[in-house]
N, C-alpha and C. Protein backbone atom coordinates (compact mmCIF):
# COMPACT_ATOMS: atom_id res chain seq x y z
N UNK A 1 93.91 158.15 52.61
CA UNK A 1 94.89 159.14 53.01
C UNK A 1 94.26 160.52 52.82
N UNK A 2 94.19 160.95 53.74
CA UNK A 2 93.80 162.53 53.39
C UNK A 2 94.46 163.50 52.62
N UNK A 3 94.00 164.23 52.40
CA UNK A 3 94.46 165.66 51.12
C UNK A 3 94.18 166.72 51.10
N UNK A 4 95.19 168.06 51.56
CA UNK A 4 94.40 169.20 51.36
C UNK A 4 94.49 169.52 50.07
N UNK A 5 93.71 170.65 50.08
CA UNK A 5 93.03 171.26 48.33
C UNK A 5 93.62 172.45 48.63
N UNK A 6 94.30 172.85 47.45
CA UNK A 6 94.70 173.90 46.71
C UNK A 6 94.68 174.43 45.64
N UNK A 7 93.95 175.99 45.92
CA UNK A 7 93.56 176.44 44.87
C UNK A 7 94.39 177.38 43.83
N UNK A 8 93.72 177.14 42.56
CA UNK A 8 94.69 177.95 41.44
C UNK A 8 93.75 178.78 40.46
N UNK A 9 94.25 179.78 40.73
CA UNK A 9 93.48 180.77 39.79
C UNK A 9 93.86 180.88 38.16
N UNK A 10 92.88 180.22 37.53
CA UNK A 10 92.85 180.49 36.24
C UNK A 10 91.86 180.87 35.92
N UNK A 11 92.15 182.39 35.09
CA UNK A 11 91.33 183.67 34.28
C UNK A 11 90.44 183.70 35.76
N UNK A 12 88.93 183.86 35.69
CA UNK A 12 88.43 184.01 36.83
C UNK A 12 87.90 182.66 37.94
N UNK A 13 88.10 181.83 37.36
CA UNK A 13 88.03 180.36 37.88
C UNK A 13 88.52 180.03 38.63
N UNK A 14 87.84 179.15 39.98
CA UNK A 14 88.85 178.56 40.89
C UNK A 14 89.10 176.63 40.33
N UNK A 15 90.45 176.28 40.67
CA UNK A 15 90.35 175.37 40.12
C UNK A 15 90.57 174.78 41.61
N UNK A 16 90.38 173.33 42.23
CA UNK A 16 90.75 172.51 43.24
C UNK A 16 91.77 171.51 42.84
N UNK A 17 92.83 171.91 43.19
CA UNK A 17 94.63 171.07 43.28
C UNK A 17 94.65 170.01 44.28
N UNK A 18 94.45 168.72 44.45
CA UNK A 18 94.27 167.83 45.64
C UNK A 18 96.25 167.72 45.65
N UNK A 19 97.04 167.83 46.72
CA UNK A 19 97.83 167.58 47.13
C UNK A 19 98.38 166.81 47.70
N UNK A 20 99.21 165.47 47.96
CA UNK A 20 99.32 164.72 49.06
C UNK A 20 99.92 165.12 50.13
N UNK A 21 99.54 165.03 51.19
CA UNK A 21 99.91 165.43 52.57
C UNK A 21 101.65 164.63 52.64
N UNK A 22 103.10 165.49 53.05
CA UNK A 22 104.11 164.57 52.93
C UNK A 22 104.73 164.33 54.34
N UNK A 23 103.98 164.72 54.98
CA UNK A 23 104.41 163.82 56.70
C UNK A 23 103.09 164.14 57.51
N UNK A 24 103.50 163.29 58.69
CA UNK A 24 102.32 163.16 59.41
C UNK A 24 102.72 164.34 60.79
N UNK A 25 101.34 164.69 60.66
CA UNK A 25 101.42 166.23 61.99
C UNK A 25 101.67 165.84 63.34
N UNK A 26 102.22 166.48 63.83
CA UNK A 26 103.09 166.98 65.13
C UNK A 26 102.04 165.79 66.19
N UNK A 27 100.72 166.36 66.07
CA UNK A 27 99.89 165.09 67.10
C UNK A 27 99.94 163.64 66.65
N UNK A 28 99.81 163.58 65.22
CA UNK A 28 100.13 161.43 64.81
C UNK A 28 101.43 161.10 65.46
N UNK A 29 102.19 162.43 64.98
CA UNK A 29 103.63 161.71 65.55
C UNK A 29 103.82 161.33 67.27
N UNK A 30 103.03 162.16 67.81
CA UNK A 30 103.05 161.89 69.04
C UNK A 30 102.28 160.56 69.16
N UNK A 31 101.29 160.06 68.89
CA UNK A 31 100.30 159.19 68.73
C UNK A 31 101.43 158.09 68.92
N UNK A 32 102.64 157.86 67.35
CA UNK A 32 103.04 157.06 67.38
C UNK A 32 104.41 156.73 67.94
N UNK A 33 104.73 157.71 68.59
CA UNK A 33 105.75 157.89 69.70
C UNK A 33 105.19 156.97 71.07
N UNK A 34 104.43 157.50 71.23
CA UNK A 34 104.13 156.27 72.25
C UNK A 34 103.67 155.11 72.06
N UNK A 35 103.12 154.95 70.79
CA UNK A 35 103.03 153.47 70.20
C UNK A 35 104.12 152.92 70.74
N UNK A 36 105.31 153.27 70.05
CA UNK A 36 106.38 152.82 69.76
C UNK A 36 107.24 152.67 71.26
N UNK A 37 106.64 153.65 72.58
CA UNK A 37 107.78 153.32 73.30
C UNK A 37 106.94 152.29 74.30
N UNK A 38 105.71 152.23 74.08
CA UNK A 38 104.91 151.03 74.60
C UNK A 38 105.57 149.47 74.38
N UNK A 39 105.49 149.83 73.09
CA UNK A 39 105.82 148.45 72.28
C UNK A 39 107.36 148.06 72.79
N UNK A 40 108.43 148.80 72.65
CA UNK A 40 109.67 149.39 73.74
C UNK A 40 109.83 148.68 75.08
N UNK A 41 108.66 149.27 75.56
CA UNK A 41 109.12 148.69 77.45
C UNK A 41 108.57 147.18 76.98
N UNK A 42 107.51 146.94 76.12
CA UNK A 42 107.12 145.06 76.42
C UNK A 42 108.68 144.57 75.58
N UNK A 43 109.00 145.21 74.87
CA UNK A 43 110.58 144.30 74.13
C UNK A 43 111.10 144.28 74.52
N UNK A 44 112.14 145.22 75.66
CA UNK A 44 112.85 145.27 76.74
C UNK A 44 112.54 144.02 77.72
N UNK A 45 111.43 144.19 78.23
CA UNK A 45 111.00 143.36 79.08
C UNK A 45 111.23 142.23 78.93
N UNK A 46 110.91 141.61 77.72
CA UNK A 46 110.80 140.44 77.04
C UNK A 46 112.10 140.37 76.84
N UNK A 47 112.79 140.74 76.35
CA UNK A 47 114.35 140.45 75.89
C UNK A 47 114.64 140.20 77.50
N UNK A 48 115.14 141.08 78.79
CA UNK A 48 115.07 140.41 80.17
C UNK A 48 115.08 139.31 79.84
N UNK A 49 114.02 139.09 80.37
CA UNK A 49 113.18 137.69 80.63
C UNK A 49 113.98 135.98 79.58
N UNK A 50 113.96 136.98 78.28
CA UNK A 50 115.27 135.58 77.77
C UNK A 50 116.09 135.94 78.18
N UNK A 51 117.06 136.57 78.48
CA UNK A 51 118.56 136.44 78.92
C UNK A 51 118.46 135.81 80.17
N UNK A 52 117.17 136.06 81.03
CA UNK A 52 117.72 135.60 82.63
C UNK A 52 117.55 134.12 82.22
N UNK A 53 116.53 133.35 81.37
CA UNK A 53 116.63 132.23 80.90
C UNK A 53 117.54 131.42 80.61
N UNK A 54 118.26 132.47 79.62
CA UNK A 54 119.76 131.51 79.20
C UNK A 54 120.85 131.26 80.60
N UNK A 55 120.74 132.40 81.21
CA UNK A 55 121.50 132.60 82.30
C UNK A 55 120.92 132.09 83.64
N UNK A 56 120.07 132.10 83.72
CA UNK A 56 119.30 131.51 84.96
C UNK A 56 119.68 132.29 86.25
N UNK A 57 119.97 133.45 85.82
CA UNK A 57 119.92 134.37 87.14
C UNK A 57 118.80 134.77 87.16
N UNK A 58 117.65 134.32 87.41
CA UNK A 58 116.29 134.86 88.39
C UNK A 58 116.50 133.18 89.12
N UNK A 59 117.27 132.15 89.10
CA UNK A 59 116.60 131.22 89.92
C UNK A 59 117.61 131.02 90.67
N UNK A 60 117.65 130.33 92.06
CA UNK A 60 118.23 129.95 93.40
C UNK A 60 118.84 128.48 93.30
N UNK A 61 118.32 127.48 92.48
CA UNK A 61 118.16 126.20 92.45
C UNK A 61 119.59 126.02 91.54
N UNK A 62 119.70 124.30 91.65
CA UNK A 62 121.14 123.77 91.42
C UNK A 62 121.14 123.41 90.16
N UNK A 63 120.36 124.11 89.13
CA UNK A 63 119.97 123.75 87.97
C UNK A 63 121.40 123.19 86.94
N UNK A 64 122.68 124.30 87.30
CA UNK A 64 123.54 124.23 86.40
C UNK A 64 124.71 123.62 87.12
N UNK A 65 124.34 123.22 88.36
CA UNK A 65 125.68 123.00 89.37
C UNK A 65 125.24 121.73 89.66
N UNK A 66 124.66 120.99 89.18
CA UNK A 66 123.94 119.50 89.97
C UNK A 66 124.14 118.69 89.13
N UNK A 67 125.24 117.43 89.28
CA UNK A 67 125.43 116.45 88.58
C UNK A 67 124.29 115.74 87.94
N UNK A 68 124.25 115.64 87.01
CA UNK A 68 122.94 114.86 85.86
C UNK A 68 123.39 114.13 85.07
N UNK A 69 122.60 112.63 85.26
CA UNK A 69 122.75 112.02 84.51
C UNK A 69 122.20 111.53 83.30
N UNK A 70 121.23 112.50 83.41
CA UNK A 70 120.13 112.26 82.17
C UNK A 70 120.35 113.40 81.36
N UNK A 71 121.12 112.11 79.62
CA UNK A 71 121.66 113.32 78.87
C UNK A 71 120.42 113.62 77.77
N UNK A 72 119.79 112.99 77.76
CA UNK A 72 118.34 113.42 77.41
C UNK A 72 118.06 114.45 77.32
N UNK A 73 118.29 114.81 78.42
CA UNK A 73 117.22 116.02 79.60
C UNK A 73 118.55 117.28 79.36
N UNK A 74 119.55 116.97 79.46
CA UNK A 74 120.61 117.66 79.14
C UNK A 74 120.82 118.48 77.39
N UNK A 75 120.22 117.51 76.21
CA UNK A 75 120.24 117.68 75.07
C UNK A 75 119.41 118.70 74.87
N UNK A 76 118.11 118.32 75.92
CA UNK A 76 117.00 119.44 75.61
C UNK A 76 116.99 120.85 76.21
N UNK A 77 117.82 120.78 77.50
CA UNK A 77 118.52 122.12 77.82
C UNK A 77 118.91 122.93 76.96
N UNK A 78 119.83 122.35 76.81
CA UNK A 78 120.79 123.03 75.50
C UNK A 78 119.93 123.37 74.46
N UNK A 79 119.32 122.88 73.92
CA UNK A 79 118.48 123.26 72.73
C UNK A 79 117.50 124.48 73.10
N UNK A 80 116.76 124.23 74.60
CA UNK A 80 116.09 125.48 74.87
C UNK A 80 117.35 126.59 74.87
N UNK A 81 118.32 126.56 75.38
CA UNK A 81 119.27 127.60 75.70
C UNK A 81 119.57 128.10 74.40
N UNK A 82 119.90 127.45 73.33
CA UNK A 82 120.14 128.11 71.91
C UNK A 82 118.88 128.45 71.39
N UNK A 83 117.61 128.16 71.35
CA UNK A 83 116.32 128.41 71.22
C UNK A 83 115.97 129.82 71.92
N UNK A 84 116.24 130.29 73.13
CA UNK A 84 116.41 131.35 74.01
C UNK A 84 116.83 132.51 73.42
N UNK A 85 118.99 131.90 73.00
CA UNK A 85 119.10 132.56 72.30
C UNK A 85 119.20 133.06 71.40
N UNK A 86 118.75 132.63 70.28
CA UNK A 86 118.12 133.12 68.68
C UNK A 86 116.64 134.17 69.53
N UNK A 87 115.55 133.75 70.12
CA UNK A 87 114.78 134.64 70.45
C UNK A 87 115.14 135.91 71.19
N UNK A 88 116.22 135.81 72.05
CA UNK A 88 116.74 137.08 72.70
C UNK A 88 117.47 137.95 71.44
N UNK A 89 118.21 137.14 70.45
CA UNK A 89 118.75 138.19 69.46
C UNK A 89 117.80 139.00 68.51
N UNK A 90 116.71 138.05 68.29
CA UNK A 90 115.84 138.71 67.52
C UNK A 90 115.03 139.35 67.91
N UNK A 91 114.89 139.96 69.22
CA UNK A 91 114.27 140.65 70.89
C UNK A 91 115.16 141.85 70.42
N UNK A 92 116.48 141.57 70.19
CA UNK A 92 117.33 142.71 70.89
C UNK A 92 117.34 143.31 69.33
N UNK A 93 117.20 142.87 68.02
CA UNK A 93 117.57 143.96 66.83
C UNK A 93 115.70 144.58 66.89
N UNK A 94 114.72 143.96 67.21
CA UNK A 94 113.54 144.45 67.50
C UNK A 94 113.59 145.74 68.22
N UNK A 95 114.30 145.74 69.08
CA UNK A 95 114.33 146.69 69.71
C UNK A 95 115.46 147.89 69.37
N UNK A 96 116.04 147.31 68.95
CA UNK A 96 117.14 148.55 67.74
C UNK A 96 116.06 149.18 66.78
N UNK A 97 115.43 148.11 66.26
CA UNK A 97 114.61 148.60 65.10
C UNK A 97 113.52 150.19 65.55
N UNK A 98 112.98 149.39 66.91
CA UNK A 98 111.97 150.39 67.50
C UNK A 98 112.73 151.70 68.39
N UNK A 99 113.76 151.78 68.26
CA UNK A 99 114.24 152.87 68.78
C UNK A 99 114.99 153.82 67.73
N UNK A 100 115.49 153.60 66.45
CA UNK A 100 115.60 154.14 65.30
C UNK A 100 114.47 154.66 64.89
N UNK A 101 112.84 154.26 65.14
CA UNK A 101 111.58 154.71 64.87
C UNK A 101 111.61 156.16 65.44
N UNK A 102 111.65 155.72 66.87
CA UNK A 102 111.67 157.11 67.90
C UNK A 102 112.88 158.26 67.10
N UNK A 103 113.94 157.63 66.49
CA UNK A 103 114.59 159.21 65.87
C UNK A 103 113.71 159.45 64.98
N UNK A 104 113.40 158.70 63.98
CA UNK A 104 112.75 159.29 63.11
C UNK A 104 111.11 160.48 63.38
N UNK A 105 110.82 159.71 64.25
CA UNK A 105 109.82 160.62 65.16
C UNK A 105 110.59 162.16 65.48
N UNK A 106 111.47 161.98 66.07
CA UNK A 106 111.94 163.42 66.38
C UNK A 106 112.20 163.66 65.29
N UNK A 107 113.31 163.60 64.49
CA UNK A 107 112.93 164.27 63.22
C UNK A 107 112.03 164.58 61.89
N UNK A 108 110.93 163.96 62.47
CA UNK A 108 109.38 164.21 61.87
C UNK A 108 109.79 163.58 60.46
N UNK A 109 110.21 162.29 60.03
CA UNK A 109 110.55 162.02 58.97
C UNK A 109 110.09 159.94 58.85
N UNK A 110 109.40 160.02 60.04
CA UNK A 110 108.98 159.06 60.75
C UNK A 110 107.96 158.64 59.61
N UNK A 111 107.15 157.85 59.31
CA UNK A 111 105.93 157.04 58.15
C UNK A 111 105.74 157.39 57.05
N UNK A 112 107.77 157.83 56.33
CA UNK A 112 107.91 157.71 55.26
C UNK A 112 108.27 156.70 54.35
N UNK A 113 107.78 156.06 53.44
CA UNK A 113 108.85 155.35 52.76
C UNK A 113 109.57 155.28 52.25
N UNK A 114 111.19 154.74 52.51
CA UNK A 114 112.74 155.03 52.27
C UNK A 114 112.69 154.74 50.87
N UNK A 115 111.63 154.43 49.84
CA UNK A 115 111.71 153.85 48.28
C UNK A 115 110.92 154.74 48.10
N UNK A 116 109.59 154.82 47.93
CA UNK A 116 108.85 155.92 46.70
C UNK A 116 108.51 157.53 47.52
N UNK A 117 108.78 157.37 49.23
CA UNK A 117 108.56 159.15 49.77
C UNK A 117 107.19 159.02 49.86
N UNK A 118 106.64 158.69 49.73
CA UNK A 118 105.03 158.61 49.97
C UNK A 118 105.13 158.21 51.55
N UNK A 119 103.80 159.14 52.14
CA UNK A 119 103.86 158.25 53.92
C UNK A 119 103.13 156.84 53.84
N UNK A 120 103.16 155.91 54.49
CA UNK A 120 103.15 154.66 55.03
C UNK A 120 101.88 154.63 55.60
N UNK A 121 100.34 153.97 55.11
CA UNK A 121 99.57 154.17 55.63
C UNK A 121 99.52 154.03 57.21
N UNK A 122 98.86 154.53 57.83
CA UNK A 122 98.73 154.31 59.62
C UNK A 122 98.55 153.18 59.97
N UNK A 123 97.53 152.48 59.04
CA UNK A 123 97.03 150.57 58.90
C UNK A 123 98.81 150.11 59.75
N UNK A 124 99.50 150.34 58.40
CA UNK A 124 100.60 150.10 58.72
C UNK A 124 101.21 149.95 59.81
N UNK A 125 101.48 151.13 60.50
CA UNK A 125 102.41 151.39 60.54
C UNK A 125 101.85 150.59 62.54
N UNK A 126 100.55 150.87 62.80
CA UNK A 126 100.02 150.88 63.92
C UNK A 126 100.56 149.14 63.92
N UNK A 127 100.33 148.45 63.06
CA UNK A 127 100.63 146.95 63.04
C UNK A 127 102.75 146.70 62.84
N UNK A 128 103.09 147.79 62.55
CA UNK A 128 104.19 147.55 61.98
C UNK A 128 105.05 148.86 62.53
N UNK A 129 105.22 149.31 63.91
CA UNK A 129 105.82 151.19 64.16
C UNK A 129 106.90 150.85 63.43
N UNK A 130 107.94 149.86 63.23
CA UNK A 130 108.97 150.21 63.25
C UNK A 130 109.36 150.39 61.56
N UNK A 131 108.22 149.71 60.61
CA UNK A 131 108.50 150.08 59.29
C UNK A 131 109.18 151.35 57.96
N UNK A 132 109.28 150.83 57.46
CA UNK A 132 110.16 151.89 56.65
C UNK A 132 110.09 151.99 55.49
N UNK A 133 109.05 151.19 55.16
CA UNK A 133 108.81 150.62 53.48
C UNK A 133 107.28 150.63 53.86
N UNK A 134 106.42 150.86 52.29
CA UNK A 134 104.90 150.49 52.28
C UNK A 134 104.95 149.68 51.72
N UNK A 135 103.53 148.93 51.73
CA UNK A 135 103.29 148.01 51.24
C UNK A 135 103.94 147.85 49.82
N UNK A 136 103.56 148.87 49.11
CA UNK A 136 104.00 148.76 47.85
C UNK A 136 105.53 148.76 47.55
N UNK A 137 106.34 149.27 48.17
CA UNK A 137 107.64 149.14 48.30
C UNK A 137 108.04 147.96 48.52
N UNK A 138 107.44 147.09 49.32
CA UNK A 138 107.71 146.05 50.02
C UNK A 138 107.70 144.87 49.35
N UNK A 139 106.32 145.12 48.49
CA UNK A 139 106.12 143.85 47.29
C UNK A 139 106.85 143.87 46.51
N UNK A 140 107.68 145.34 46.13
CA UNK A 140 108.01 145.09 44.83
C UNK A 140 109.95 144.73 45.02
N UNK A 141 110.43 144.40 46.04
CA UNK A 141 111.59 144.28 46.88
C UNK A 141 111.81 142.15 45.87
């Protein structure tokens, strides 16, 4: 983590004060603003893509209207369809998660951690935009 130095004058001496830096500058935040709305359009996308699943509005075919007698084949429907949707719900708070990021971005309060205030290494956060805790917060949960 980087640190600027600040100096303190004692008698004629300079002394060097290492400081921790307590948010990240105007360009990271941009950096991770678009991380984050990258990551955004593929979750969106992806969330789509299960709902038309459960729903089967992208297809033409008699999938849900066609007498079947194979309840087999029927059991395993269903199971993809609840399978679908557990992945579409956990699509859709993903994407709550990553858009609460973006406020925090605007209010420059973005790769802090909500437990000790220290910023959130970048390691982090690049693997994790939508985090809110560091590591160390996290373990000790």
């Amino acid at each position: 983590m980087a640190t600027k130095k600040k100096e303190a004058d004692e008698g004629s001496e300079k002394i060097a004060i290492p400081t921790e830096k307590t948010r990240y500058s105007d360009e990271e935040l941009q950096e991770f603003k678009d991380l984050i709305l990258q990551k955004l359009e593929k979750a969106k996308k992806d969330y789509d893509t299960l709902k038309a699943s459960i729903t089967h509005s992208e297809s033409n075919d008699t999938q849900d209207t066609s007498p079947t007698f194979k309840v087999l084949e029927e059991g395993a429907s269903t199971l993809s369809k609840e399978e679908a949707g557990r992945l579409a719900q956990r699509q859709q708070k993903f994407i709550q998660h990553l858009e609460a990021a973006l406020v925090r971005v605007e209010n420059k309060t973005y790769g802090i951690c909500r437990v000790t205030g220290k910023l959130i290494p970048k390691e982090r956060l690049i693997a994790v935009p939508h985090a809110t805790l560091s590591i160390e917060a996290k373990n000790s949960q």
